[in-house]
C-alpha atoms as a PDB file:
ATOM      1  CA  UNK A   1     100.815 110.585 113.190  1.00  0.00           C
ATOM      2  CA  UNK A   2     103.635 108.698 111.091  1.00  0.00           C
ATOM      3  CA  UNK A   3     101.401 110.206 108.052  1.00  0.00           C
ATOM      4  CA  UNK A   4     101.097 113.142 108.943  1.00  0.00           C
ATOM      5  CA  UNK A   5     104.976 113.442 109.259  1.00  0.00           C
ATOM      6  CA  UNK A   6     105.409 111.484 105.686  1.00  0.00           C
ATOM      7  CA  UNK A   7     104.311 114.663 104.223  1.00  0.00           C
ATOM      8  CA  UNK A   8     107.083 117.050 104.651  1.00  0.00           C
ATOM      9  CA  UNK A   9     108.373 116.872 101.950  1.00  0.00           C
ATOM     10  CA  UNK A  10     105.759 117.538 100.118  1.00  0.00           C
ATOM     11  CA  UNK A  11     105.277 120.769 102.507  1.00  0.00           C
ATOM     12  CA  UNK A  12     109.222 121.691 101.459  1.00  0.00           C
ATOM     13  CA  UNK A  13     107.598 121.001  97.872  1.00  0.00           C
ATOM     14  CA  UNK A  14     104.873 123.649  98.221  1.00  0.00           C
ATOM     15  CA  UNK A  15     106.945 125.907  99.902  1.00  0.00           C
ATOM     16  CA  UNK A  16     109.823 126.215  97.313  1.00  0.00           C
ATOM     17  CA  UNK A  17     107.600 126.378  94.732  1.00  0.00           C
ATOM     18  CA  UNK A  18     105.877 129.242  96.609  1.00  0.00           C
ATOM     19  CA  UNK A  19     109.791 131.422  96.372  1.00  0.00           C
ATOM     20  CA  UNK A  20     109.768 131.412  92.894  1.00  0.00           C
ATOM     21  CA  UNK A  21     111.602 133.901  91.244  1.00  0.00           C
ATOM     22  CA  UNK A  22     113.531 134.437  95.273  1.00  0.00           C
ATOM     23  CA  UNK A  23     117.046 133.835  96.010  1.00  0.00           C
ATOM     24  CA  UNK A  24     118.274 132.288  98.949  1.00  0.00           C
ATOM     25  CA  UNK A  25     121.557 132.295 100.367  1.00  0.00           C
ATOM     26  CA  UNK A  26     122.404 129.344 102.730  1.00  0.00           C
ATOM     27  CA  UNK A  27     126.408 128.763 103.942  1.00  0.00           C
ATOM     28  CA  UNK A  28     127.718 130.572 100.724  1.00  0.00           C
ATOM     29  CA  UNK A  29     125.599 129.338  98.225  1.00  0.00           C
ATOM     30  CA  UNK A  30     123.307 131.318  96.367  1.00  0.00           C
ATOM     31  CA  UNK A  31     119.939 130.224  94.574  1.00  0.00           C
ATOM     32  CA  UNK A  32     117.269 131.939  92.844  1.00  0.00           C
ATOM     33  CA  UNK A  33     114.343 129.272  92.538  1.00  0.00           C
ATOM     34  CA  UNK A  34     112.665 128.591  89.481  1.00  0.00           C
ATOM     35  CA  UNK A  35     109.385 127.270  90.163  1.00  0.00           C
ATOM     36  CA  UNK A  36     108.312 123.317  89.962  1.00  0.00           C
ATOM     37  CA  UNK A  37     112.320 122.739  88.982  1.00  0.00           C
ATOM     38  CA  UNK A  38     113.629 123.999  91.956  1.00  0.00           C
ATOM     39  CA  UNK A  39     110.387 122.258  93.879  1.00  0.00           C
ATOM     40  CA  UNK A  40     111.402 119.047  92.638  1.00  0.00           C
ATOM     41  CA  UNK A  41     115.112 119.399  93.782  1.00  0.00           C
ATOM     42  CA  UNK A  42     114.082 120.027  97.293  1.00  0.00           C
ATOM     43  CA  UNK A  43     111.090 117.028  97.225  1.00  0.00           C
ATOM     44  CA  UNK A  44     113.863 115.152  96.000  1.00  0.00           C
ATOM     45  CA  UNK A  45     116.531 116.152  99.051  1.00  0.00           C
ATOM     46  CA  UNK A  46     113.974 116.221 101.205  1.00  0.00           C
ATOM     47  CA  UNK A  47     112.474 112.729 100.730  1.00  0.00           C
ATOM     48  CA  UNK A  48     116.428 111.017 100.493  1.00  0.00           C
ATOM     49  CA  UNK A  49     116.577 113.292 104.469  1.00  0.00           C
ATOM     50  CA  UNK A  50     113.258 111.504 104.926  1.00  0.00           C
ATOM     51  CA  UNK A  51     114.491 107.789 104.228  1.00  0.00           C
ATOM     52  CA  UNK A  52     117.864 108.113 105.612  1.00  0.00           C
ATOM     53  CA  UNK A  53     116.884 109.440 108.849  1.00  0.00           C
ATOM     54  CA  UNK A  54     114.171 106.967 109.287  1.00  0.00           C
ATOM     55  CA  UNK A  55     116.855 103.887 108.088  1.00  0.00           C
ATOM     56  CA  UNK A  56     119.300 105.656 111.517  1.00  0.00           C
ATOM     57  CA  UNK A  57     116.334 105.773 113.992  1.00  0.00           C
ATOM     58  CA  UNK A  58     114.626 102.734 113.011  1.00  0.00           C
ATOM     59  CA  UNK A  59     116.631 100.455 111.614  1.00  0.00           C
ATOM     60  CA  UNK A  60     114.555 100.069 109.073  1.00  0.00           C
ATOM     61  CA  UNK A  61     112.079 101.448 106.074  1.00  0.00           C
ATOM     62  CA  UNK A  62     108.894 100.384 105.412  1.00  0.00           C
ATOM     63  CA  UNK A  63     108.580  99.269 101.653  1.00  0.00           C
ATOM     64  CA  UNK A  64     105.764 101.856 101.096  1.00  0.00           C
ATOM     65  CA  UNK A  65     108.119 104.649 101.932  1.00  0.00           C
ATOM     66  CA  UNK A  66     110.572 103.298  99.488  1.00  0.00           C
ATOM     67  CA  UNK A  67     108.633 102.553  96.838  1.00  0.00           C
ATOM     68  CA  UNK A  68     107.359 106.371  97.271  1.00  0.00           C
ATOM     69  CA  UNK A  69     110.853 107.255  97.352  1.00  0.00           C
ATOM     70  CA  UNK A  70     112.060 105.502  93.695  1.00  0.00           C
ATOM     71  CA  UNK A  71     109.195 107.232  92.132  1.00  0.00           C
ATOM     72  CA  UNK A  72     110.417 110.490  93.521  1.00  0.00           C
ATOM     73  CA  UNK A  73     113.910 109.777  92.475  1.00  0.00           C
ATOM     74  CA  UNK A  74     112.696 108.731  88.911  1.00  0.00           C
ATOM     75  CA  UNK A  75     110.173 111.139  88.247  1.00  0.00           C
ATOM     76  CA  UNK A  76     111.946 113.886  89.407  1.00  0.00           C
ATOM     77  CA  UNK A  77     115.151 112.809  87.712  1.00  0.00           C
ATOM     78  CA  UNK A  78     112.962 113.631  84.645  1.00  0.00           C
ATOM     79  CA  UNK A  79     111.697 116.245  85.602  1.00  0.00           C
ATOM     80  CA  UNK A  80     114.974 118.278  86.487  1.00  0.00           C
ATOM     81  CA  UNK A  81     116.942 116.419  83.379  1.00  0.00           C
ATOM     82  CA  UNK A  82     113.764 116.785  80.360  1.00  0.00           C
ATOM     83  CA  UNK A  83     112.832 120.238  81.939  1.00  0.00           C
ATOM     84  CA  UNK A  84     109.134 118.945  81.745  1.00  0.00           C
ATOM     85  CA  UNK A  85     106.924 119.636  84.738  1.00  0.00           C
ATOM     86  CA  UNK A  86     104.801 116.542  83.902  1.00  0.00           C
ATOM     87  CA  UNK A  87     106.592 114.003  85.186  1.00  0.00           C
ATOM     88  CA  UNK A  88     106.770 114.940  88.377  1.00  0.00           C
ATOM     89  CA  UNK A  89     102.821 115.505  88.032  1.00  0.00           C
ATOM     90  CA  UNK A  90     102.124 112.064  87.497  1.00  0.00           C
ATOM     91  CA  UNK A  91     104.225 110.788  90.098  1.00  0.00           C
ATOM     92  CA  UNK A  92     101.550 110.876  93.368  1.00  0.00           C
ATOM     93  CA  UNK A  93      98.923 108.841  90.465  1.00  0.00           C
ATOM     94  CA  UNK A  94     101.746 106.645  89.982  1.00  0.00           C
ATOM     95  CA  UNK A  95     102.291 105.700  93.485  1.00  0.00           C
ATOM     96  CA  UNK A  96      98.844 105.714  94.513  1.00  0.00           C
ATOM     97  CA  UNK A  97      97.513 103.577  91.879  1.00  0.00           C
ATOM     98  CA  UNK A  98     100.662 101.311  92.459  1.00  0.00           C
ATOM     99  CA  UNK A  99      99.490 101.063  95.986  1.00  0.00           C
ATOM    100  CA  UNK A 100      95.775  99.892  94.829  1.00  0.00           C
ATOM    101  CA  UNK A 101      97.368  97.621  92.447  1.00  0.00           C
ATOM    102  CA  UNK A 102      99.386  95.841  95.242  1.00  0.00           C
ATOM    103  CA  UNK A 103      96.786  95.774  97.751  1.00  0.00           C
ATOM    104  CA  UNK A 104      94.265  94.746  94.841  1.00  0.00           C
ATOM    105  CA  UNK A 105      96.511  91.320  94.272  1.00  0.00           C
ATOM    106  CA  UNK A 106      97.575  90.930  97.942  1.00  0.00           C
ATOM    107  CA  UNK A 107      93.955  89.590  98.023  1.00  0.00           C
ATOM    108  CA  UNK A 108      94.770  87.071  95.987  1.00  0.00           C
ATOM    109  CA  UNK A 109      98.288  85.883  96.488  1.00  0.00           C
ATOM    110  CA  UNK A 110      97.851  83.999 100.330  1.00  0.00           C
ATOM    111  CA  UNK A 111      95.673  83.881 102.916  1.00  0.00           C
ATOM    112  CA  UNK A 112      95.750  87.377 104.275  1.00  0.00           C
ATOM    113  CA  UNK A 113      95.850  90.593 102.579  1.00  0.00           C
ATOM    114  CA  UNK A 114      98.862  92.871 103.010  1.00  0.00           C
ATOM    115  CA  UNK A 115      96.881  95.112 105.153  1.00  0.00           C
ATOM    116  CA  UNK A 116      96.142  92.075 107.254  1.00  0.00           C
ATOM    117  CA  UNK A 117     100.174  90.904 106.750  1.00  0.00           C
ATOM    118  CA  UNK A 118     101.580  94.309 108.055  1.00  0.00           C
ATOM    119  CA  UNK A 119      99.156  95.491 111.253  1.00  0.00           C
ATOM    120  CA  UNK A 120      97.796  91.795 111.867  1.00  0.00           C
ATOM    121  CA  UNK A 121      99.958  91.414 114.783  1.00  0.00           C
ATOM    122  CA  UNK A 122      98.638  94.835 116.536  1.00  0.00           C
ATOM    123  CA  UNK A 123      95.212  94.482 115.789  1.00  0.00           C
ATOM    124  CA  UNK A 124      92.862  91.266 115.848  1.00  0.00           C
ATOM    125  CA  UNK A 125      90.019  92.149 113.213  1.00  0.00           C
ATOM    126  CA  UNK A 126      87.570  89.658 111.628  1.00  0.00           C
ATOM    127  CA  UNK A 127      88.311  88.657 107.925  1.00  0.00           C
ATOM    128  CA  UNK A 128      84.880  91.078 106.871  1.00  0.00           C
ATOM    129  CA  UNK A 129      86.666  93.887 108.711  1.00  0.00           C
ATOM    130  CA  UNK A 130      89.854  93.422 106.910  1.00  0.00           C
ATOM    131  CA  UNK A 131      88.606  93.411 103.434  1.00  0.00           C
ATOM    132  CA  UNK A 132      86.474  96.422 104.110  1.00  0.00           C
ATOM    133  CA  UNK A 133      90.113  97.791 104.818  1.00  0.00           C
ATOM    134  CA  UNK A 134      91.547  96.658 102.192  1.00  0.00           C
ATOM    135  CA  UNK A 135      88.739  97.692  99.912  1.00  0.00           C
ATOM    136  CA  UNK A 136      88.725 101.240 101.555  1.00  0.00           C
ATOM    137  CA  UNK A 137      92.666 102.139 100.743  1.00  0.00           C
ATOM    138  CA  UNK A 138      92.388 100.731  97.228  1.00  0.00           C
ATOM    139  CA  UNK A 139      89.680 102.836  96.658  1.00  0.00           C
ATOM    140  CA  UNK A 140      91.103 105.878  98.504  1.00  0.00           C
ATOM    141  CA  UNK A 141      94.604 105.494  96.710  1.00  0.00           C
ATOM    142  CA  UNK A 142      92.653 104.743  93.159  1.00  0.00           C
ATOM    143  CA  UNK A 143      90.358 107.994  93.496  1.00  0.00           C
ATOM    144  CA  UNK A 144      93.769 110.436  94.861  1.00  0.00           C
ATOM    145  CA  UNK A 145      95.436 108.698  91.820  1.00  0.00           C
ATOM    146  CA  UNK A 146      92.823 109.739  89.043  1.00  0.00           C
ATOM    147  CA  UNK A 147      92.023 113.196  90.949  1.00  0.00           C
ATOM    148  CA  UNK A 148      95.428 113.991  90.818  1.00  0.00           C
ATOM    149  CA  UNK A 149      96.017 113.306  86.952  1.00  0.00           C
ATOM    150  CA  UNK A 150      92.483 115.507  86.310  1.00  0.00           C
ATOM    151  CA  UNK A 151      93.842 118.360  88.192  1.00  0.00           C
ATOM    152  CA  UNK A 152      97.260 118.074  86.578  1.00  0.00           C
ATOM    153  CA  UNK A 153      95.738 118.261  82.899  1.00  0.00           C
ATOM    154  CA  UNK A 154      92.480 120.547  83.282  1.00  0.00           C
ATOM    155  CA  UNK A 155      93.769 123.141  85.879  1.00  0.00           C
ATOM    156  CA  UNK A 156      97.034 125.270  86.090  1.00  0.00           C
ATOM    157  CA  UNK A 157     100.476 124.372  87.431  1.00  0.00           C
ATOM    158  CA  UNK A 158     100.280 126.055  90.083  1.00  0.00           C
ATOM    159  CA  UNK A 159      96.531 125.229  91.038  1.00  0.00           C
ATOM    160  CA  UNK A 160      98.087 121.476  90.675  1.00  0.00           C
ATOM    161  CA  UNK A 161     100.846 122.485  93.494  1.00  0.00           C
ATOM    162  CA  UNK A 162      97.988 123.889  95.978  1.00  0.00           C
ATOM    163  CA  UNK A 163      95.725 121.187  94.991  1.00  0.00           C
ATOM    164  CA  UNK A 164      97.969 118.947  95.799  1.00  0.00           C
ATOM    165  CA  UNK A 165      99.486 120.141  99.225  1.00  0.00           C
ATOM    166  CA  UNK A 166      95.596 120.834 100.583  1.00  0.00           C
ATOM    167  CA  UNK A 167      94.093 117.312  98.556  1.00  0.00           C
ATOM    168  CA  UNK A 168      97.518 115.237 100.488  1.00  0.00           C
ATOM    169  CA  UNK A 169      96.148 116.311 104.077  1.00  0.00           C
ATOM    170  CA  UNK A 170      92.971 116.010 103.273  1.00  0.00           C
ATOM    171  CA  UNK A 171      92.865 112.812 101.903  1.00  0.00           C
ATOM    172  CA  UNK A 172      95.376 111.798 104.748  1.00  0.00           C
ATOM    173  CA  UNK A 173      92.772 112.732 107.894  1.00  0.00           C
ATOM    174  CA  UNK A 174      89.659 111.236 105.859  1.00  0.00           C
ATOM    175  CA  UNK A 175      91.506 107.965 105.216  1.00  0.00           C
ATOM    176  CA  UNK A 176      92.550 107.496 108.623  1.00  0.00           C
ATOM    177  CA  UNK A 177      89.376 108.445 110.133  1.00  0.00           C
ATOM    178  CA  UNK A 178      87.173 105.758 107.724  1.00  0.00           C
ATOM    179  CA  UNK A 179      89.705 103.460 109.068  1.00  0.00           C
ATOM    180  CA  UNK A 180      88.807 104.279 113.140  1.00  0.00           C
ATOM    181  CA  UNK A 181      85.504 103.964 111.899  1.00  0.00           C
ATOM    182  CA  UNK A 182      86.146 100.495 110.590  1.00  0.00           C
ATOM    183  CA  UNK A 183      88.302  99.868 113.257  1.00  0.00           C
ATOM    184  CA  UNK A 184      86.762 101.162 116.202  1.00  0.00           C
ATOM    185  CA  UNK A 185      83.910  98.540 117.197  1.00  0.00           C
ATOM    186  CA  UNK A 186      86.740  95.643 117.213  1.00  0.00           C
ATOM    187  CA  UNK A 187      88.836  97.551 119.588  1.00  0.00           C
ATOM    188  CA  UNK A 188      86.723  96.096 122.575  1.00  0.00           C
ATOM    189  CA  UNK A 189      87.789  92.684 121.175  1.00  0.00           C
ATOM    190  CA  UNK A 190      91.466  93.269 121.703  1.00  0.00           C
ATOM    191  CA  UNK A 191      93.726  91.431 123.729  1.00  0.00           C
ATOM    192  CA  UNK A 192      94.600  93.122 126.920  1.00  0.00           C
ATOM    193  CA  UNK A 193      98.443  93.522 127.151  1.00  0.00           C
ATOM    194  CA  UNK A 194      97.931  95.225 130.383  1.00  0.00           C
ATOM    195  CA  UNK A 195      97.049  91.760 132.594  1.00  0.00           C
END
C-alpha cells in the first residue's frame, strides 16, 4: 500500500504535464503550464509535500524515500534551471539503478542483506529466501532503470511521460506480487504474536 501511495507525485507529474498549454488560477496566482517544465515543478513540490508530511506523521523517513527525493531535487533543479527535459528523464534510471547498486553490495558488506536488515524483524525467512529477494529487486530496479533510459531516447516525450506513469504501477504490482510469491510459503513459519 505504502507504494502505491509513493507514487503521487508522479500522478501530479502526469497530470500537469497532461494541462499543457492550460492556465490555472489558484488563490490569485495565475499559471499557464508549459509541458515537462511545469511537470517537474509540481514532482518537485509534490515530492518535498511527500517527505515532509511523512517526517510529521512518522517521525521519520525511510532512506529510500530520501534518496528518491535528492534525485528529484537535483535532477529537476536541472531540468527547470538548463531548460533540458533530459535530466529529469534520467532521474527514475538513476534511482533505480542506485537502488540495485546498494542492494547489490549490501550482500557483501555484513551478514545480512539490506533487505534482510530492514523487514528482518517482521518476517523470519531462510537465508535462500532472502537472496532470492534480494536478487529479485536488483533485477526489477536494474530492468525499470534501463527500460526507462530506452524509452526516454527511442520514443517521444510525451510517450516517455505515459510510459512512465503506466510502466511505475505496473512494475509496482508485479514486484510486490513476485515478492508474496517468494514470501508466501514462509508465512506458515511465522511467529504467532497472537498467543
Amino acid at each position: 500500500m505504502r507504494q502505491i501511495l509513493d507514487l503521487i507525485p508522479l500522478i501530479l507529474f502526469f497530470i500537469a504535464y497532461k494541462m499543457d498549454g492550460q492556465s490555472l488560477e489558484l488563490l490569485g496566482y495565475s499559471h499557464t503550464f508549459d509541458g515537462i517544465f511545469s511537470a517537474t515543478a509540481v514532482l518537485m513540490i509534490a515530492s518535498t509535500v511527500q517527505v515532509a508530511m511523512i517526517k510529521l506523521l512518522t517521525g521519520t523517513v525511510e532512506k529510500q524515500l530520501l534518496w528518491l527525493f535528492a534525485v528529484v531535487v537535483v535532477a529537476g533543479s536541472a531540468t527547470l534551471i538548463l531548460r533540458n527535459d533530459l535530466f529529469i528523464q534520467w532521474k527514475p534510471t538513476v534511482f533505480n539503478w542506485g537502488m540495485a547498486v546498494v542492494l547489490l553490495a549490501s550482500l557483501f558488506i555484513g551478514k545480512k542483506s539490506l533487505l534482510e536488515r530492514m523487514l528482518g524483524q517482521q518476517l523470519q525467512l531462510p537465508k535462500l529466501a532472502w537472496l532470492r529477494l534480494n536478487q529479485l529487486w536488483i533485477t526489477n530496479f536494474t530492468v525499470v532503470g534501463a527500460l526507462n533510459i530506452y524509452v526516454a531516447y527511442n520514443f517521444s516525450q510525451a510517450a516517455w511521460v505515459d510510459y512512465k506513469l503506466y510502466s511505475a504501477f505496473g512494475f509496482t504490482l508485479l514486484l510486490m506480487i513476485l515478492t508474496m510469491v517468494i514470501i508466501f510459503p514462509h508465512i506458515k513459519d511465522q511467529p504467532d504474536d497472537a498467543n
